[in-house]
N, C-alpha and C. Protein backbone atom coordinates (compact mmCIF):
# COMPACT_ATOMS: atom_id res chain seq x y z
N UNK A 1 64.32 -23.06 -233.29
CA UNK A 1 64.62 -23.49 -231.94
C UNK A 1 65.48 -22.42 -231.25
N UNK A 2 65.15 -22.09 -230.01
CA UNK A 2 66.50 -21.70 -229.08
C UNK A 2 67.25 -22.05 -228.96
N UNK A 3 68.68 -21.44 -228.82
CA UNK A 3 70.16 -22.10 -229.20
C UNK A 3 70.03 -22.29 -227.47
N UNK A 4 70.93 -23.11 -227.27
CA UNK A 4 71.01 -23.81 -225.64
C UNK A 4 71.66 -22.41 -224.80
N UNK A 5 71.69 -22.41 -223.38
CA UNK A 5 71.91 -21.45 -222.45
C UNK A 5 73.75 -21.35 -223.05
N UNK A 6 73.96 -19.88 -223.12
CA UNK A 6 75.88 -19.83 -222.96
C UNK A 6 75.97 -20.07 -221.57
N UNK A 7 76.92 -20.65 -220.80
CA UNK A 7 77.09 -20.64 -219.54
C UNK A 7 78.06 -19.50 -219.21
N UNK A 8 78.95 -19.31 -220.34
CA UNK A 8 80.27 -18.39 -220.09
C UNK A 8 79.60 -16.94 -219.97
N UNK A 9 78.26 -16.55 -220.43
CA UNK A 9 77.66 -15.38 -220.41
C UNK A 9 77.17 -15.39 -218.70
N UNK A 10 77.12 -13.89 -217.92
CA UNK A 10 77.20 -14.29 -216.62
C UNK A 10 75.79 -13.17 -216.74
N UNK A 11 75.18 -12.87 -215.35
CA UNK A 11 74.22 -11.47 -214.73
C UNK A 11 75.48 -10.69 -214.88
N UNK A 12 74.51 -10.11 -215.44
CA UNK A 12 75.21 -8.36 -214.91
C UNK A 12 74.14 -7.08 -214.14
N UNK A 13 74.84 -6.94 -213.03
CA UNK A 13 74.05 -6.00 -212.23
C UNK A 13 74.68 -4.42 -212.18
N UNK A 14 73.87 -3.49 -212.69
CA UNK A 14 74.64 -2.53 -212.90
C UNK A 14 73.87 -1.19 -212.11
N UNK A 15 75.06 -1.33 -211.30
CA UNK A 15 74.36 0.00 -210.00
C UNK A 15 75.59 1.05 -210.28
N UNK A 16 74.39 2.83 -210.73
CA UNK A 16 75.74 3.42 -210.79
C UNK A 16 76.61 3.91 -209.65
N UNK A 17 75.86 3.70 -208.64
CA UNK A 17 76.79 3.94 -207.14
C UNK A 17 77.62 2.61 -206.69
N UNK A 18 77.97 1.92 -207.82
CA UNK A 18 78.87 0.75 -207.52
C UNK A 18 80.52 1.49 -207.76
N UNK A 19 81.15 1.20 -206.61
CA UNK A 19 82.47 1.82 -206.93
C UNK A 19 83.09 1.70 -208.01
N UNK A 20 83.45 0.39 -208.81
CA UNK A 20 83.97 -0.21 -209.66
C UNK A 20 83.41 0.57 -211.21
N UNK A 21 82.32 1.15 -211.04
CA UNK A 21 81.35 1.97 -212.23
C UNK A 21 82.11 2.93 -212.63
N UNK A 22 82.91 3.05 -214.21
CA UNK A 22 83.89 3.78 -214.47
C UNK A 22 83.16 4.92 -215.57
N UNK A 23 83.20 6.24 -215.07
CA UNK A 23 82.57 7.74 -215.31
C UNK A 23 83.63 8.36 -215.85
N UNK A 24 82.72 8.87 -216.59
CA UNK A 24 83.60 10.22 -218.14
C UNK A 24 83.13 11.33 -218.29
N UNK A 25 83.78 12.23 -218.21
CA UNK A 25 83.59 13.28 -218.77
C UNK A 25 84.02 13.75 -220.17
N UNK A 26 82.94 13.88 -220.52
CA UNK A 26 82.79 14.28 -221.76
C UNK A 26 81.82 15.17 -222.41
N UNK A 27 82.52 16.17 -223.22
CA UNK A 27 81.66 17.45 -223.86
C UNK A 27 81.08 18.01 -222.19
N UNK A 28 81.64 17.93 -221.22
CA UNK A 28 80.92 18.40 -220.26
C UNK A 28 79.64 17.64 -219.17
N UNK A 29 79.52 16.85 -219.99
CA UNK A 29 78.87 15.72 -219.18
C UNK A 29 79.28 14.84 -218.94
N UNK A 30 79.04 13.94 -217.55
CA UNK A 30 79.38 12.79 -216.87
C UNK A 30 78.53 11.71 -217.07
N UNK A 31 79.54 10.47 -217.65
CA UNK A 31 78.72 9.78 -218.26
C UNK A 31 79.26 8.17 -217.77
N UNK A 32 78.27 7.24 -216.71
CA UNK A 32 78.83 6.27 -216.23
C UNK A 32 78.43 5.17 -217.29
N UNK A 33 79.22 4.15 -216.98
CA UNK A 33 79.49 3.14 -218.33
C UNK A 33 78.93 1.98 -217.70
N UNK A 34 77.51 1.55 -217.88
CA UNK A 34 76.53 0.53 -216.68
C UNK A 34 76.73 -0.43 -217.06
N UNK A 35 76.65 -0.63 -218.65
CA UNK A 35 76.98 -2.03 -219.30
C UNK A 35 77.33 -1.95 -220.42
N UNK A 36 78.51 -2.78 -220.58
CA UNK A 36 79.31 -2.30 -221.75
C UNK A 36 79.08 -3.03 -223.12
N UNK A 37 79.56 -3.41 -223.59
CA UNK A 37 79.18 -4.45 -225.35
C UNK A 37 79.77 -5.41 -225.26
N UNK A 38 80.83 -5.75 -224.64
CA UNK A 38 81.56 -6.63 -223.67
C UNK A 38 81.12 -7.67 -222.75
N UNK A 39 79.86 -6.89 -222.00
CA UNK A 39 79.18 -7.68 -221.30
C UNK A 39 77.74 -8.36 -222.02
N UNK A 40 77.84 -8.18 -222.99
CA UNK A 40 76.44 -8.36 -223.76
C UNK A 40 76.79 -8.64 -225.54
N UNK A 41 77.51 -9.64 -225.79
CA UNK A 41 78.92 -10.10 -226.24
C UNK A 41 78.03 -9.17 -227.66
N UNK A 42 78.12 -8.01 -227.78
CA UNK A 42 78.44 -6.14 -228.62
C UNK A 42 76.96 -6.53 -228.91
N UNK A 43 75.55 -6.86 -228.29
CA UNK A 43 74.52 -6.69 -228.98
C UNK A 43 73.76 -5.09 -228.12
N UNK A 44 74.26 -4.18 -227.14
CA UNK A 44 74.16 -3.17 -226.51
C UNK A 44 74.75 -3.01 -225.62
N UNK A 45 74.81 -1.53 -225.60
CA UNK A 45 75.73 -0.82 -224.30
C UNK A 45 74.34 -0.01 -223.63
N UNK A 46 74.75 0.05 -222.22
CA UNK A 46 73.83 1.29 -221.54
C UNK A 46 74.51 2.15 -220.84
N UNK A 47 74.02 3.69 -220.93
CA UNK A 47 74.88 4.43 -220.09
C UNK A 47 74.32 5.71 -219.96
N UNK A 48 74.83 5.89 -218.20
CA UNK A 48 73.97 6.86 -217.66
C UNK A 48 74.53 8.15 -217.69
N UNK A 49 73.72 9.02 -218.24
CA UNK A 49 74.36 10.45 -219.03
C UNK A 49 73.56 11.56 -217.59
N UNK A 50 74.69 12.00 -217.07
CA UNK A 50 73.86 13.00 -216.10
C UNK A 50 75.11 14.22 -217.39
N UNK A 51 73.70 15.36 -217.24
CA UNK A 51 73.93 16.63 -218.51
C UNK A 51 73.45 17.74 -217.42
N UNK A 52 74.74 18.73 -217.36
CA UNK A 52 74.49 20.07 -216.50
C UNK A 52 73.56 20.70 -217.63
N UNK A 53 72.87 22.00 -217.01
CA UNK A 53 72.37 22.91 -217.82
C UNK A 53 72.88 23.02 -218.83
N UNK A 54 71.70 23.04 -220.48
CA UNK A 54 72.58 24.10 -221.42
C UNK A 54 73.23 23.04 -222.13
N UNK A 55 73.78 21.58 -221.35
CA UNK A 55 74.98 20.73 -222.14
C UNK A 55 74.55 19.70 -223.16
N UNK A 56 74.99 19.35 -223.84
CA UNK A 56 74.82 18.20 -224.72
C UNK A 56 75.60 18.27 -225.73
N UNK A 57 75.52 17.19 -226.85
CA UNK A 57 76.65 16.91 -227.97
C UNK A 57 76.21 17.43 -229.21
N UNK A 58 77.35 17.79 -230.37
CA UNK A 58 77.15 18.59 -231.00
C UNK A 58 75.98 17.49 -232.33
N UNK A 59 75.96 18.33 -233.00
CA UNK A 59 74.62 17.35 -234.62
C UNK A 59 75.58 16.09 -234.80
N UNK A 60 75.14 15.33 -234.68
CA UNK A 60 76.00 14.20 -235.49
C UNK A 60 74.90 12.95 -235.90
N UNK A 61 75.37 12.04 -236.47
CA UNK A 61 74.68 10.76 -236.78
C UNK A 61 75.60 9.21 -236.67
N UNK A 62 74.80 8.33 -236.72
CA UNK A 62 76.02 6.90 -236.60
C UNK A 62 74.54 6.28 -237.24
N UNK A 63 75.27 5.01 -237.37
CA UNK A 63 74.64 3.01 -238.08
C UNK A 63 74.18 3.02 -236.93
N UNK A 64 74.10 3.05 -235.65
CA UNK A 64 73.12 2.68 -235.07
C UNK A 64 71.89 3.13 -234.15
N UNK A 65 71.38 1.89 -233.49
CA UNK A 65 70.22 2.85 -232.61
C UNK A 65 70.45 3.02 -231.27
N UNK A 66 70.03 4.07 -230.67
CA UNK A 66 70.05 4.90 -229.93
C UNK A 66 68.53 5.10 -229.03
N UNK A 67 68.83 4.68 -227.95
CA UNK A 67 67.08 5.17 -226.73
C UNK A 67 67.55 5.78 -225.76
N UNK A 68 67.22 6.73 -225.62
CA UNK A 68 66.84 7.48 -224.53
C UNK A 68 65.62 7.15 -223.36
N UNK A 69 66.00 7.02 -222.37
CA UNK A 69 65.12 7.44 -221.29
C UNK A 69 65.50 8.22 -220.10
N UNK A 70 64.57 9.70 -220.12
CA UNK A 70 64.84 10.86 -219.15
C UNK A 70 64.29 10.47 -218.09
N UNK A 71 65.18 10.35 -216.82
CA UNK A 71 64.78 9.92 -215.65
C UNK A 71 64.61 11.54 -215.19
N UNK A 72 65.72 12.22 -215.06
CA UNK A 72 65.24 13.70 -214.24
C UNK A 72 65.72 15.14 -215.26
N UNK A 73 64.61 15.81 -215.10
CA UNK A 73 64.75 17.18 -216.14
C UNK A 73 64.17 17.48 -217.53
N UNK A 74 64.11 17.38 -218.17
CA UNK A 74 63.77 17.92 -219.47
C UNK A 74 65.32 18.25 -220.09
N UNK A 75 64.90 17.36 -221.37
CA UNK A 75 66.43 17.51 -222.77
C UNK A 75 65.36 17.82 -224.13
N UNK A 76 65.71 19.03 -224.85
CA UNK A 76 65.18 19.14 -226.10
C UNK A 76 66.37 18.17 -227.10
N UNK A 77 65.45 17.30 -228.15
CA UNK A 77 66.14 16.66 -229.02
C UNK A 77 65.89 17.42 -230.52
N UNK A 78 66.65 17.38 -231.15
CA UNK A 78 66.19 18.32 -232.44
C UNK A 78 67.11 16.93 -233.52
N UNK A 79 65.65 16.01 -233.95
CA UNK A 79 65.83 15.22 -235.09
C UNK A 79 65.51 15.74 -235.96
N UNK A 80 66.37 15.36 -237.41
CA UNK A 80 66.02 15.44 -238.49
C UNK A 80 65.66 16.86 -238.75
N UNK A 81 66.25 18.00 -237.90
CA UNK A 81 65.96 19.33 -237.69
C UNK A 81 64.50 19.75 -236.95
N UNK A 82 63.85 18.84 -236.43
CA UNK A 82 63.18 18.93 -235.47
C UNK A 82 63.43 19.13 -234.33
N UNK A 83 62.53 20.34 -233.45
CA UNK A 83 62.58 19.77 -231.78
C UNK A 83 61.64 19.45 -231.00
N UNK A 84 62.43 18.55 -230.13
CA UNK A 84 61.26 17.47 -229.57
C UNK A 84 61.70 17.64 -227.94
N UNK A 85 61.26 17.99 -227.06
CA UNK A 85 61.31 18.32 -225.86
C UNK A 85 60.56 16.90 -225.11
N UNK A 86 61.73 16.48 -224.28
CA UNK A 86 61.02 15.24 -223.70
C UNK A 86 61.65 15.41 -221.96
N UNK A 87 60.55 15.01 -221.28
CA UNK A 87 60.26 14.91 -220.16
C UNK A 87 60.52 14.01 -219.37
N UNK A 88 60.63 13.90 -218.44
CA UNK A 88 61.57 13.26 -216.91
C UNK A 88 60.26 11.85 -217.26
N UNK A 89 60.76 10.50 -217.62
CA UNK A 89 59.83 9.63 -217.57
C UNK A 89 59.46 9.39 -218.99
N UNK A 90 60.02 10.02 -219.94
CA UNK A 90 59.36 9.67 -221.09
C UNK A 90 60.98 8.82 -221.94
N UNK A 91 60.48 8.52 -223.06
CA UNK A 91 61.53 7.58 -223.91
C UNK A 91 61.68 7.50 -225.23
N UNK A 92 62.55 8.29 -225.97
CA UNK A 92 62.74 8.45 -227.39
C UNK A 92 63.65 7.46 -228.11
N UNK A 93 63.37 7.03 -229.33
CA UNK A 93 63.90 5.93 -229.52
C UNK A 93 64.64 6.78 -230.90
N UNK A 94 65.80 6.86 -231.52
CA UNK A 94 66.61 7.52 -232.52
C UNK A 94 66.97 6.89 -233.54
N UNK A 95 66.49 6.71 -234.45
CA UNK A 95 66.89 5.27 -235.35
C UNK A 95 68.11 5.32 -236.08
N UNK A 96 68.64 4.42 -236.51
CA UNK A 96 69.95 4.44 -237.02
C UNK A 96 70.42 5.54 -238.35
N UNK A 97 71.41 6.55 -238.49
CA UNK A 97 71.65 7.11 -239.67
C UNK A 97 71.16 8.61 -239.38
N UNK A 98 70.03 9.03 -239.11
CA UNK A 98 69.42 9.86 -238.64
C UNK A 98 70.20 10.96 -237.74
N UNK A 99 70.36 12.06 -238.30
CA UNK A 99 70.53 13.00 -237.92
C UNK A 99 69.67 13.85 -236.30
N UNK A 100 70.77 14.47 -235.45
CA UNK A 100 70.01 14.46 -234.26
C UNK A 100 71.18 14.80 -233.19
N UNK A 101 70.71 15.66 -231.83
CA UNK A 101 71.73 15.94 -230.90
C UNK A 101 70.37 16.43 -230.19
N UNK A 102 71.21 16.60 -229.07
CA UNK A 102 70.59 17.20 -227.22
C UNK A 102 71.15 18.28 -227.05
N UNK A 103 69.97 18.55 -225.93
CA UNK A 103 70.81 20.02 -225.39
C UNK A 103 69.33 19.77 -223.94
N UNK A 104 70.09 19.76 -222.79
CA UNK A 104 69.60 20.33 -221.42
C UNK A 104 68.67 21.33 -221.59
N UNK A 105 67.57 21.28 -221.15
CA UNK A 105 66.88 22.79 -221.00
C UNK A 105 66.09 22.94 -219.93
N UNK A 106 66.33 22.14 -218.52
CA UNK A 106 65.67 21.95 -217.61
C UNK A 106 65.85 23.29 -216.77
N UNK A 107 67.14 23.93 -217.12
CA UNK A 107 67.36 25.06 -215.83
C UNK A 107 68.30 24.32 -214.81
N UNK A 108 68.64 22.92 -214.48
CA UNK A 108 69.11 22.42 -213.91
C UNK A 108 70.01 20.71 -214.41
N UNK A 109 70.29 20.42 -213.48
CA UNK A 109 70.75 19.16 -214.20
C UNK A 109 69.94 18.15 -214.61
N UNK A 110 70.38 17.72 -215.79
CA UNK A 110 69.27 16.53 -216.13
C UNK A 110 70.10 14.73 -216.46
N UNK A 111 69.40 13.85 -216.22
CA UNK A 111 69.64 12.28 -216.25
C UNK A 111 68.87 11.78 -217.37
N UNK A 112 69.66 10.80 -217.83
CA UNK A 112 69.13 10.05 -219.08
C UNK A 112 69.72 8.35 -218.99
N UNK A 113 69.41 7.52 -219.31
CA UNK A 113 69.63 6.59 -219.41
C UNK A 113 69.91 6.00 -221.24
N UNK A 114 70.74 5.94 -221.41
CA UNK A 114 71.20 5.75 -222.79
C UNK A 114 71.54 4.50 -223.57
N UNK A 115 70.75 3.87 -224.08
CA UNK A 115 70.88 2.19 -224.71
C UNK A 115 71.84 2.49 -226.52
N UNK A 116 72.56 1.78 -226.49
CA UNK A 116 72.82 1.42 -228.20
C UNK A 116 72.97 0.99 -228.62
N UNK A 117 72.42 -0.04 -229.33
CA UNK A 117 72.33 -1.30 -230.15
C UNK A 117 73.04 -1.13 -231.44
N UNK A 118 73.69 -2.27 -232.40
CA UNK A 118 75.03 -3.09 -231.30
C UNK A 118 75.50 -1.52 -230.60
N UNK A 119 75.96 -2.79 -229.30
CA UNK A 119 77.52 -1.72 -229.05
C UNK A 119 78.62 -1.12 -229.82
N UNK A 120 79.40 -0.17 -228.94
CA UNK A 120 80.37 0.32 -229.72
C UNK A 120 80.34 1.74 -229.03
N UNK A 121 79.49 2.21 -228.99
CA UNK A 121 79.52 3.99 -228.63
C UNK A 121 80.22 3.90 -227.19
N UNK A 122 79.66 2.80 -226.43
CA UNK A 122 80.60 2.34 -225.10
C UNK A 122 82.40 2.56 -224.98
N UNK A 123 82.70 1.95 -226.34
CA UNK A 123 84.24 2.05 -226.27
C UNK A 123 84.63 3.35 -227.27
N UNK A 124 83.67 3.50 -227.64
CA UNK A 124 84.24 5.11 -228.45
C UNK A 124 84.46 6.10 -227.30
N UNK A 125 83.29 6.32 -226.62
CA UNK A 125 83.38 7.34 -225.15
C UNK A 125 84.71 6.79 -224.28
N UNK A 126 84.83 5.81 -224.01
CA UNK A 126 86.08 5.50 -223.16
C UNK A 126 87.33 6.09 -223.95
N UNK A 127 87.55 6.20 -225.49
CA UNK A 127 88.75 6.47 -226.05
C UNK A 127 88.50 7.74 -226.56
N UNK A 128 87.43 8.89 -225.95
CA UNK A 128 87.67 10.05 -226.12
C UNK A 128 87.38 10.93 -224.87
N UNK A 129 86.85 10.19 -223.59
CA UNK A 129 86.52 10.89 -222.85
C UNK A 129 87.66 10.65 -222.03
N UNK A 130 87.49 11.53 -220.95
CA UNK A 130 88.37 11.48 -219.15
C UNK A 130 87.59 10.74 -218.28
N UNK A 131 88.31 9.61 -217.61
CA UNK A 131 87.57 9.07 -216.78
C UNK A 131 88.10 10.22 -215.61
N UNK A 132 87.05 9.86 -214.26
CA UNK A 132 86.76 10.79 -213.09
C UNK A 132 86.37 10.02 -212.14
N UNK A 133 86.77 10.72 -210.78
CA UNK A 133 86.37 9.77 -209.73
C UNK A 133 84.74 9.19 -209.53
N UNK A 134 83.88 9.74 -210.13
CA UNK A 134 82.29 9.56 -209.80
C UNK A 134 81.99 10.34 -210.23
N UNK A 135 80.38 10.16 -209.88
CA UNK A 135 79.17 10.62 -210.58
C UNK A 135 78.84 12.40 -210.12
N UNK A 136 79.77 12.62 -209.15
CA UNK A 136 80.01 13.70 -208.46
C UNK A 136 81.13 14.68 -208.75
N UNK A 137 82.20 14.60 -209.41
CA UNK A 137 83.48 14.60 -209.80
C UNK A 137 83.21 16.02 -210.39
N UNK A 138 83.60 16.69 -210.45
CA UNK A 138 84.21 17.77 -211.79
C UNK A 138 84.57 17.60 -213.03
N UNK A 139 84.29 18.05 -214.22
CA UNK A 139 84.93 17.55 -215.11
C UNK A 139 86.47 18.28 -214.79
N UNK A 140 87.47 17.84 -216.03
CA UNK A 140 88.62 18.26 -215.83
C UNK A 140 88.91 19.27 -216.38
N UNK A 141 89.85 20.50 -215.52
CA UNK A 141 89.74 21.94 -216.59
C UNK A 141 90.90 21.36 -217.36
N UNK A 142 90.47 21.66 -218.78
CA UNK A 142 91.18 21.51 -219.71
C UNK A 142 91.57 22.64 -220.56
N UNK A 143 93.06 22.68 -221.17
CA UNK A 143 93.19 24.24 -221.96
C UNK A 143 92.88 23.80 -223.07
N UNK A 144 92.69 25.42 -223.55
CA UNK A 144 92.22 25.12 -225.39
C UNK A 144 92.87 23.98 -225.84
N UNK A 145 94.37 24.15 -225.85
CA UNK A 145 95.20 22.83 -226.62
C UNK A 145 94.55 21.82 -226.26
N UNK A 146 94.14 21.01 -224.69
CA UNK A 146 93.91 20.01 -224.57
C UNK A 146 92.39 19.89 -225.33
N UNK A 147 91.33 20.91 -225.05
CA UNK A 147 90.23 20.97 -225.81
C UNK A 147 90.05 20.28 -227.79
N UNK A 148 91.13 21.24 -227.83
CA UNK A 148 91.32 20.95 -229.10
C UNK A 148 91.51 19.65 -229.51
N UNK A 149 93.00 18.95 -228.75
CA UNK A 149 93.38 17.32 -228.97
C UNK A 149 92.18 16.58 -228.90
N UNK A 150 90.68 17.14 -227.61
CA UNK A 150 90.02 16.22 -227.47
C UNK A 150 88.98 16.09 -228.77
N UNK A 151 88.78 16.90 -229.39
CA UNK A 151 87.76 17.28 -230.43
C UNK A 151 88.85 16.39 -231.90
N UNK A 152 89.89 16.90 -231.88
CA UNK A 152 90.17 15.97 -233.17
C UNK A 152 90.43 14.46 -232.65
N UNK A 153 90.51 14.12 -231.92
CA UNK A 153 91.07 12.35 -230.82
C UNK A 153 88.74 11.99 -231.88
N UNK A 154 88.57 13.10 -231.22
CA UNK A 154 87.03 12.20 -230.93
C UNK A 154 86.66 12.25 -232.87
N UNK A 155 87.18 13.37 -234.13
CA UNK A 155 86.59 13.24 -235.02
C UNK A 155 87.78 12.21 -235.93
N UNK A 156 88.90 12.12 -235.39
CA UNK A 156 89.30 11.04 -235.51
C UNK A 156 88.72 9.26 -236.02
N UNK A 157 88.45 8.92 -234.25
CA UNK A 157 88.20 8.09 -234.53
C UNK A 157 86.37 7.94 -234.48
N UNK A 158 85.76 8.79 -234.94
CA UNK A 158 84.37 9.16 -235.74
C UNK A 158 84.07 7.92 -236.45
N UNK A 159 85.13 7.63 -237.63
CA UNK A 159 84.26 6.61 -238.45
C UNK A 159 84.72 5.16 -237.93
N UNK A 160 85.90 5.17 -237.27
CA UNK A 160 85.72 3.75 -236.38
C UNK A 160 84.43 3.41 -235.78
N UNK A 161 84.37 3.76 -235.33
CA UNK A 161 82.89 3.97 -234.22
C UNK A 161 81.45 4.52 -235.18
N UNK A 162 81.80 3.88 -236.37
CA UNK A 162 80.58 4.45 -237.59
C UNK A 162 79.42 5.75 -236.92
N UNK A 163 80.39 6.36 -236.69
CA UNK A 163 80.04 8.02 -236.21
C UNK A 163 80.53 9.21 -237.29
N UNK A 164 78.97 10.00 -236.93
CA UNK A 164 79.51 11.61 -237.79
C UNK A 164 78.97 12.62 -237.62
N UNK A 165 80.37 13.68 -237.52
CA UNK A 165 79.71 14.97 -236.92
C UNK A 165 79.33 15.72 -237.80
N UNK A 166 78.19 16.39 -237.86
CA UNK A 166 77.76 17.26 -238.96
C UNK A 166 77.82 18.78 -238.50
């Protein structure tokens, strides 16, 4: 049977040109936080990854899954030491454990739409990234030192967030 409606569970409408839509920079990309694990009591987060040229995160793996969908540009993915070049409109699905990272190769900026089942990667990015005024923002110049704090803050708390950088 279906368990009866939660009432305490509400809509969630998630526009990233909603003011209230709180954006990070991180590793160089701006990354708005559409729906959190919070709102979807931790069964997924979504979040919209706009990636300058060239940018993306270093090899790593986590417990969970991970979809991609490229709204604008071209991102090469290199799973499992593969690369897989995917296109504005297409949708890669990353399965849990699995080794794998991005990298921009459009020549320009590229958009992704980012799902992860359960949540969690939602509140990992909030406790290693900089939030920023919008989707427009700069990231923040940061010095080596601060560079540095941000890279051990993030391999830190890595296995909280059943994350790993390889």
């Amino acid at each position: 049977m279906i368990p009866a409606d939660d009432p305490n569970r509400t809509l969630t409408v998630a526009d990233p040109d909603d003011p209230a839509t709180t954006y990070l920079s991180l590793v160089g990309n701006t990354y708005a936080m559409l729906i959190s694990g919070k709102q979807t009591d931790g069964k997924y987060c979504l979040i919209d990854m706009r990636v300058p040229d060239g940018g993306g995160p270093p090899p790593h793996r986590h417990d969970f899954e991970e979809m991609f969908t490229v709204l604008e540009g071209e991102v090469e993915f290199v799973f499992r030491g593969e690369k897989h070049t995917v296109r504005a409109g297409t949708t890669i699905n990353v399965p849990a454990n699995a080794p794998h990272n991005f990298r921009n190769v459009s020549g320009a900026p590229a958009r992704m739409l980012c799902m992860c089942t359960p949540a969690g990667q939602d509140e990992y990015f909030l406790r290693i990234g900089d939030v920023i005024a919008g989707k427009d923002a700069p990231p923040p110049q940061l010095s080596p030192d601060e560079l540095a704090a941000r890279r051990r803050r993030a391999a830190e708390l890595a296995d909280t967030y059943r994350s790993e950088f390889i």
